[in-house]
Protein backbone atom coordinates (compact mmCIF):
# COMPACT_ATOMS: atom_id res chain seq x y z
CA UNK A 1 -118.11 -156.88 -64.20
CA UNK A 2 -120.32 -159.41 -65.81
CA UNK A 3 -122.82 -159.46 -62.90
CA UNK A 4 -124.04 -156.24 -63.76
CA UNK A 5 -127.41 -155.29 -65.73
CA UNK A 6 -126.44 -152.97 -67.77
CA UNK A 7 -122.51 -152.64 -68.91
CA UNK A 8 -121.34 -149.45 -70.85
CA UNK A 9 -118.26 -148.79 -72.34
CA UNK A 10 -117.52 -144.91 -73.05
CA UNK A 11 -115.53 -144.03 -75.85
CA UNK A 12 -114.09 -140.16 -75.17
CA UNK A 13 -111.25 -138.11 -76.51
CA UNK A 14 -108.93 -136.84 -73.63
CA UNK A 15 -110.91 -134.28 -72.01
CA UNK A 16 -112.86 -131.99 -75.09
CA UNK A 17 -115.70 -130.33 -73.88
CA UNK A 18 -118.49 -132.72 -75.04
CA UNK A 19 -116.29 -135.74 -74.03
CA UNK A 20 -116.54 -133.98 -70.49
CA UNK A 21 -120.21 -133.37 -70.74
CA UNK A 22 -120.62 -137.32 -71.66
CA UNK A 23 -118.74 -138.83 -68.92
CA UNK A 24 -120.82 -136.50 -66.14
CA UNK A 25 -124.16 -137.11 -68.01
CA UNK A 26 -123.57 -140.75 -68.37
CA UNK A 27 -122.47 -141.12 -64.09
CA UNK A 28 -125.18 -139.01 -62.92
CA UNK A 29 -127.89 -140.94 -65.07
CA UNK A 30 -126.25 -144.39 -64.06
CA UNK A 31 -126.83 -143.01 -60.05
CA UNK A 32 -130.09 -141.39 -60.57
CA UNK A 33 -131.91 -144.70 -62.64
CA UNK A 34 -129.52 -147.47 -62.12
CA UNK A 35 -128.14 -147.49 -59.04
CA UNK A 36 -125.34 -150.14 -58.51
CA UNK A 37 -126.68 -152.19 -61.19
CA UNK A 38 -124.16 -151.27 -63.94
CA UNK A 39 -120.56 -151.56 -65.26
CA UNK A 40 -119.10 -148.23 -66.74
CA UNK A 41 -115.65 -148.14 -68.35
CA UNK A 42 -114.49 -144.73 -69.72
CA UNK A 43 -111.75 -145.51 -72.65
CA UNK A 44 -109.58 -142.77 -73.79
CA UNK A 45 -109.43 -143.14 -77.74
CA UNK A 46 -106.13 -140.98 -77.44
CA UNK A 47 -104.58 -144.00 -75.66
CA UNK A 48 -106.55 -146.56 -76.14
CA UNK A 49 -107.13 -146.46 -80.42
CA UNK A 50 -106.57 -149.95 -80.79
CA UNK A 51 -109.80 -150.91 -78.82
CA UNK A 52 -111.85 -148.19 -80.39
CA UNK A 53 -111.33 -149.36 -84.05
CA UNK A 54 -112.17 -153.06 -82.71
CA UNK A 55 -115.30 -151.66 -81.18
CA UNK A 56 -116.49 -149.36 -84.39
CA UNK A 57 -116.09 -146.36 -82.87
CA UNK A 58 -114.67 -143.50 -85.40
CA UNK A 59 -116.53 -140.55 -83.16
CA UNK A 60 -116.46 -139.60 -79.97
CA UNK A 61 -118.11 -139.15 -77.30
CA UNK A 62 -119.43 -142.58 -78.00
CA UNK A 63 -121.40 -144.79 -75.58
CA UNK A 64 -121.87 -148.79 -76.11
CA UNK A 65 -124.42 -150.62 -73.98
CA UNK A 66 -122.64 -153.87 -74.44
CA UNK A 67 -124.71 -155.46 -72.42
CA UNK A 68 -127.46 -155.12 -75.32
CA UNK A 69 -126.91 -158.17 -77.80
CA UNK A 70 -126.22 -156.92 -80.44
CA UNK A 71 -124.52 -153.98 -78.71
CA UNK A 72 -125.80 -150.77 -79.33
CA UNK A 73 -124.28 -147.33 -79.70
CA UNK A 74 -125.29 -143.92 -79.13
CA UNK A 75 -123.09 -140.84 -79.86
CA UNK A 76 -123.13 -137.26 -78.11
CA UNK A 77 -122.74 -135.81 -74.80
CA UNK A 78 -125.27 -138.24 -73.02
CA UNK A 79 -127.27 -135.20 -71.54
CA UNK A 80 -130.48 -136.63 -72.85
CA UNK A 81 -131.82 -139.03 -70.38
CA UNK A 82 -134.86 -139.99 -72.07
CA UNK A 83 -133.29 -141.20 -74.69
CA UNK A 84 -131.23 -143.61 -72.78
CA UNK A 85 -133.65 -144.80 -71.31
CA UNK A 86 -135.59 -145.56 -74.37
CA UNK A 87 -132.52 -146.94 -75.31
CA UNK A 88 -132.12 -149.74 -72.45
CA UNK A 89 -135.72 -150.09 -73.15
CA UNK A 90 -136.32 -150.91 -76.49
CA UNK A 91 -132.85 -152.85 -76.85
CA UNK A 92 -132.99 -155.47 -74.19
């Protein structure tokens, strides 16, 4: 969705704890400071390794605000939301 603000692609593997953690962290902050305003796709490295490599990824749980030009990346479990909103911030 190219109409959106802010677009995120989420880099996870299958469902390990912290990948877990990342995708909740990552929805609740999108509802609680974005509202409908974003694009959020979830990729499974496990079946989707092809797209990771393209993207850089070699960890995960990995979060790309491609919307950010260049893109940027932040790893971890997403649960702090200061820093992603420093993030969106500082990297318009």
């Amino acid at each position: 969705m190219k109409d959106k603000k802010y677009q995120f692609i989420l880099f996870v593997a299958n469902s390990q704890h912290n990948s877990v953690k990342a995708i909740f962290n990552i929805k609740q902050f999108c509802k609680n400071y974005l509202e409908d305003d974003y694009y959020l796709e979830i990729v499974d490295i496990l079946n989707n390794h092809d797209l990771a490599v393209a993207k850089g990824v070699y960890i995960t749980p990995m979060l790309i605000v491609d919307s950010h030009h260049p893109p940027s990346y932040m790893a971890g479990d997403l649960s702090d939301a200061n820093k992603i909103k420093m993030e969106l911030l500082t990297n318009k």
